[in-house]
N, C-alpha and C. Protein backbone atom coordinates (compact mmCIF):
# COMPACT_ATOMS: atom_id res chain seq x y z
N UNK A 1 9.79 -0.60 -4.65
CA UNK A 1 10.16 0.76 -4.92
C UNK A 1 9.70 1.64 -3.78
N UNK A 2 10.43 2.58 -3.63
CA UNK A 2 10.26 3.33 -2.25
C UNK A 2 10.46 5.12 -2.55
N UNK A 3 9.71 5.87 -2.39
CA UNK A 3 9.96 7.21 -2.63
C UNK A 3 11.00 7.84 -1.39
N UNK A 4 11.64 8.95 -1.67
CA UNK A 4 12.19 9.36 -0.88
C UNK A 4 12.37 10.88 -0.73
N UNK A 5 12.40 11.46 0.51
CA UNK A 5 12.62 12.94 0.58
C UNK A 5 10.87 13.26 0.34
N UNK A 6 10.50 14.38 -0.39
CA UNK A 6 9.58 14.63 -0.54
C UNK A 6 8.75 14.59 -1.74
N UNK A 7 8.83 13.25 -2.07
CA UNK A 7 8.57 12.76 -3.27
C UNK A 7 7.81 12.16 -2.89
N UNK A 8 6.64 11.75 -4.33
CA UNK A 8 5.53 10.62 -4.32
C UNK A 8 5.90 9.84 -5.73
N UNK A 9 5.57 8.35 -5.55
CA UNK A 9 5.05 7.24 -6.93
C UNK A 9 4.19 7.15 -6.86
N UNK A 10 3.45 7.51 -7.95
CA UNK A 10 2.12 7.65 -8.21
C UNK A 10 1.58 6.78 -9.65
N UNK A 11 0.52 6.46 -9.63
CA UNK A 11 0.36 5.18 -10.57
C UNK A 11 -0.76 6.40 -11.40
N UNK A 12 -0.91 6.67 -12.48
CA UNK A 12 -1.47 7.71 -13.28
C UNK A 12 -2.93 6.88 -13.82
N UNK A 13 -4.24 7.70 -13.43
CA UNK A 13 -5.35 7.10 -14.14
C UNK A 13 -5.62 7.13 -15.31
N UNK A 14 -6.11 5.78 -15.65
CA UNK A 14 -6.24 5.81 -17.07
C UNK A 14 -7.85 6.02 -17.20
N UNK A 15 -8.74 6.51 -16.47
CA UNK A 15 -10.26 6.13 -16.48
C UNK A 15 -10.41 7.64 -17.79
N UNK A 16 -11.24 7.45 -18.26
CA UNK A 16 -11.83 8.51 -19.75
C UNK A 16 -12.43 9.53 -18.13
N UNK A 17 -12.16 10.63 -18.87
CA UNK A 17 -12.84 12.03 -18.37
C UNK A 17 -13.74 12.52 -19.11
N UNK A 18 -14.64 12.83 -18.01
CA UNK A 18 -16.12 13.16 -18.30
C UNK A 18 -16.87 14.47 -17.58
N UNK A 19 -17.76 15.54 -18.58
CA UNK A 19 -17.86 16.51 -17.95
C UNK A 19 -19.28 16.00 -17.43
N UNK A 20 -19.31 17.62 -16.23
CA UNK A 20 -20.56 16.98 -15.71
C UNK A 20 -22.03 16.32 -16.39
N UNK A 21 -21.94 17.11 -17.78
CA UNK A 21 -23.54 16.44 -18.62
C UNK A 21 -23.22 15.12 -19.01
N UNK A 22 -21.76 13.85 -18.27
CA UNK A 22 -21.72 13.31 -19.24
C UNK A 22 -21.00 12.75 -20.34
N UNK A 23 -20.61 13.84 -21.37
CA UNK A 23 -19.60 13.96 -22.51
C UNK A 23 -17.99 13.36 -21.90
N UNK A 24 -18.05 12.59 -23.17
CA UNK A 24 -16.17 11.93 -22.67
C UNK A 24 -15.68 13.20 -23.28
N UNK A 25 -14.36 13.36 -22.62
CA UNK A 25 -13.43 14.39 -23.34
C UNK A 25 -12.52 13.82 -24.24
N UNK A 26 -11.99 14.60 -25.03
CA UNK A 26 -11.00 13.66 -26.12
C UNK A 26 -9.65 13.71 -25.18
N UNK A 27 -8.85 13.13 -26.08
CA UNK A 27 -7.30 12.92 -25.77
C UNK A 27 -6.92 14.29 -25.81
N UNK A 28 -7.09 14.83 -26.94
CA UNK A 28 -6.87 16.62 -27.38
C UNK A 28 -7.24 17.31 -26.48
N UNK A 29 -8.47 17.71 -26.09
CA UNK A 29 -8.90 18.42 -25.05
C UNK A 29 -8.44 17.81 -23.34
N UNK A 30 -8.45 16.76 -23.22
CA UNK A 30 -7.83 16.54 -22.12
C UNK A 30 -6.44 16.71 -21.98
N UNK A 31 -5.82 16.76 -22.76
CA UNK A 31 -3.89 17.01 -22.82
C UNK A 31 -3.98 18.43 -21.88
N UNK A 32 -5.17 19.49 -22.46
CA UNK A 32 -5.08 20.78 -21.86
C UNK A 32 -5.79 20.89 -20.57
N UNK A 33 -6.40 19.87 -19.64
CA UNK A 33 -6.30 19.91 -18.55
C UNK A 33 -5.10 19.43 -17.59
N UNK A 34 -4.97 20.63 -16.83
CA UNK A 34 -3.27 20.49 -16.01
C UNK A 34 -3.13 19.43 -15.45
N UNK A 35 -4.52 19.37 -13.89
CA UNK A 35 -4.61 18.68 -13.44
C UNK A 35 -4.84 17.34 -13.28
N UNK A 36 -4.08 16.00 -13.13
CA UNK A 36 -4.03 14.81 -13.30
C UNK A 36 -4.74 13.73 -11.74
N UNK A 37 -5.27 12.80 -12.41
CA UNK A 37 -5.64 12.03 -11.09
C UNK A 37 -4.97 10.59 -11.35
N UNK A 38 -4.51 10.42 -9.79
CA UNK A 38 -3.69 8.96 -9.59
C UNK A 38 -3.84 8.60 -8.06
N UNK A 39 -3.03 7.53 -7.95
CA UNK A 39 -3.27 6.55 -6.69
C UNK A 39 -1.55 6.66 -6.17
N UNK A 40 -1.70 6.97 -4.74
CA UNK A 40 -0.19 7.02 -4.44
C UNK A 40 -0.05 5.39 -4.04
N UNK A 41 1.06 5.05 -4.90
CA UNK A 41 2.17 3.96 -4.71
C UNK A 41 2.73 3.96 -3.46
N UNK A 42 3.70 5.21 -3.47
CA UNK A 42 4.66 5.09 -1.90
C UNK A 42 5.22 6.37 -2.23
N UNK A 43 5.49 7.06 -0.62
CA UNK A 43 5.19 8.20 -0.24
C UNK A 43 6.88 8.44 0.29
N UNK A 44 7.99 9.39 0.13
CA UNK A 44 8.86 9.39 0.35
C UNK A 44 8.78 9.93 2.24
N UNK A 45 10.31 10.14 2.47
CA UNK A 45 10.36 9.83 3.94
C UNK A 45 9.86 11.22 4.58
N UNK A 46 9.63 12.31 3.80
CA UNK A 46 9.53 13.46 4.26
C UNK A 46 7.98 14.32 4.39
N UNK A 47 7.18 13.29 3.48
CA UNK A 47 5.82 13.76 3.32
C UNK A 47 4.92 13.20 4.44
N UNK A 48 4.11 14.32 4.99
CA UNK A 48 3.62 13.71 6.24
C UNK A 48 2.12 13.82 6.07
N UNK A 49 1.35 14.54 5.02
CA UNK A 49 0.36 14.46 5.21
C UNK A 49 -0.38 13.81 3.88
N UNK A 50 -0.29 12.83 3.32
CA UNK A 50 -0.52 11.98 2.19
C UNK A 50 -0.25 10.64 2.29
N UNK A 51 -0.83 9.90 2.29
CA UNK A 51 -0.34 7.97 2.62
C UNK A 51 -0.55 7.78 1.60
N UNK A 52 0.17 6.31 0.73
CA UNK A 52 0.10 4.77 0.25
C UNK A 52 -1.50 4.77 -0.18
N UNK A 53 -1.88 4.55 -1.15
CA UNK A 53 -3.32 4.00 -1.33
C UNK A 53 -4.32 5.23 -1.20
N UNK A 54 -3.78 6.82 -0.94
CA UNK A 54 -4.98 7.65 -1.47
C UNK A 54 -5.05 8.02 -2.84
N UNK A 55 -6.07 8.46 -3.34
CA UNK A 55 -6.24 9.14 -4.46
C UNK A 55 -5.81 10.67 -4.27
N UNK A 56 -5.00 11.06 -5.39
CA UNK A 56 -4.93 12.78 -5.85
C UNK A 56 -4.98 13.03 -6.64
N UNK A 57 -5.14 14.81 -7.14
CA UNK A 57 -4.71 15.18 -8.18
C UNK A 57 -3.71 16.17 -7.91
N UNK A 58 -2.94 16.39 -8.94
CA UNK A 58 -1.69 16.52 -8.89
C UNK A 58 -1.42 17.26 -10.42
N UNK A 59 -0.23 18.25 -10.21
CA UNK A 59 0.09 19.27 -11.83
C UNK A 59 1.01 18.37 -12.09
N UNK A 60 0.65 18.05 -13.29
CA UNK A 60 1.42 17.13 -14.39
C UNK A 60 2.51 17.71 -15.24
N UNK A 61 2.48 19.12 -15.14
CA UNK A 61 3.21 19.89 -15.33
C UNK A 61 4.78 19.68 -14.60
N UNK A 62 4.60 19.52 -12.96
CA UNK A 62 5.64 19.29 -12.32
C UNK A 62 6.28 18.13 -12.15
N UNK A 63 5.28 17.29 -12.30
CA UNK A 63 5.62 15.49 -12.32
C UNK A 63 6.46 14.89 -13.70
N UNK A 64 7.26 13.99 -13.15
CA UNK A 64 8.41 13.51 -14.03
C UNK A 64 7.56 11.82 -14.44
N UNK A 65 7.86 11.57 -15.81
CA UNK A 65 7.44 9.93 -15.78
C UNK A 65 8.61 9.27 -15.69
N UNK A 66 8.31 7.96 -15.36
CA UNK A 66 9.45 7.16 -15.07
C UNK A 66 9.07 5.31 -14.90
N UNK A 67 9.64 4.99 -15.65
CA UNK A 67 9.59 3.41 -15.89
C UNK A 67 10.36 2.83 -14.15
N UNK A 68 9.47 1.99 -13.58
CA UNK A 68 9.93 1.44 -12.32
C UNK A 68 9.47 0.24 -12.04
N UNK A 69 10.22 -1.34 -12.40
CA UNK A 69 9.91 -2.34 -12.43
C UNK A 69 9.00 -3.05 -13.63
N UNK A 70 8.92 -2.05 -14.66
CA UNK A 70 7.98 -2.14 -15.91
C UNK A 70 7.10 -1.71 -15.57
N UNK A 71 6.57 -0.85 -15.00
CA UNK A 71 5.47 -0.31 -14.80
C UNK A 71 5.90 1.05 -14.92
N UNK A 72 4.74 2.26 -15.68
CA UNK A 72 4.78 3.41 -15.88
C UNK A 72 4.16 4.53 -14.62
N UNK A 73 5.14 5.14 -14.21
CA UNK A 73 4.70 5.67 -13.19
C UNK A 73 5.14 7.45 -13.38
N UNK A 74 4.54 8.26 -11.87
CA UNK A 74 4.72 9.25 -12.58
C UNK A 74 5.60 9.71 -10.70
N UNK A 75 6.83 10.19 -10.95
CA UNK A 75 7.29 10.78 -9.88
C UNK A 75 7.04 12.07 -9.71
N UNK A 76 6.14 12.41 -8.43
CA UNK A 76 5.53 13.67 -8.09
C UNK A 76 5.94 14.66 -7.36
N UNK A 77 6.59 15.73 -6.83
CA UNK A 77 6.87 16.69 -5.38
C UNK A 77 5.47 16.77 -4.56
N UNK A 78 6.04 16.54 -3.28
CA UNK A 78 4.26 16.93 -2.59
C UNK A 78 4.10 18.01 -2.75
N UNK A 79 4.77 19.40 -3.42
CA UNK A 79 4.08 20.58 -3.55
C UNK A 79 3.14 20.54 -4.93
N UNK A 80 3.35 19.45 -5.62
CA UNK A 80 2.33 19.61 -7.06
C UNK A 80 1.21 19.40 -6.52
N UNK A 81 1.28 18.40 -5.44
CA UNK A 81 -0.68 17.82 -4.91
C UNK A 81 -1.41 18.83 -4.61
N UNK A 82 -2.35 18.67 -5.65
CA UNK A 82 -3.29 19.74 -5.07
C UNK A 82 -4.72 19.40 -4.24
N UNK A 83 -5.19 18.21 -4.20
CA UNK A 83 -5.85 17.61 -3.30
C UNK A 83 -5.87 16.12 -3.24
N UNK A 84 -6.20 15.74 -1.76
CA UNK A 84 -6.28 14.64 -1.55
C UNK A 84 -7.59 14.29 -1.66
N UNK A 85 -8.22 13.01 -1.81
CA UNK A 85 -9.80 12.21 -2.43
C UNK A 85 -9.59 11.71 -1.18
């Protein structure tokens, strides 16, 4: 699978969120954080400052999901990234 234009595949984390003291967050309370963290898959032909294999987070708001090879992925615009790890 190959992104294209200014698109990202992004593989969505599943790790539990935790505030700084600690505390897991629920499913509930985490739904209402915007911001999402994932691992870019592959980077379409137009994005120049994001590679293959970094971590971001990214508005989930703007990101589309999408089944690609059986795997659940989330198709991103590089304007949702809001930082690179």
């Amino acid at each position: 699978m190959k992104a294209i234009g200014r698109y990202l595949i992004v593989e969505q984390s599943d790790a539990p969120v935790k505030t700084q003291a600690g505390l897991l967050v629920t499913a509930q309370d985490s739904a209402q954080i915007r911001y999402q963290e994932g691992k870019v898959l592959s980077v379409g032909t137009d994005v120049k400052h994001i590679q293959a294999g970094e971590v971001i987070y990214y508005d989930k708001v703007a990101s589309h999901k999408a089944r690609l090879g059986g795997q659940s992925v989330q198709i991103v615009p590089e304007s949702a990234v809001v930082v690179v790890m």
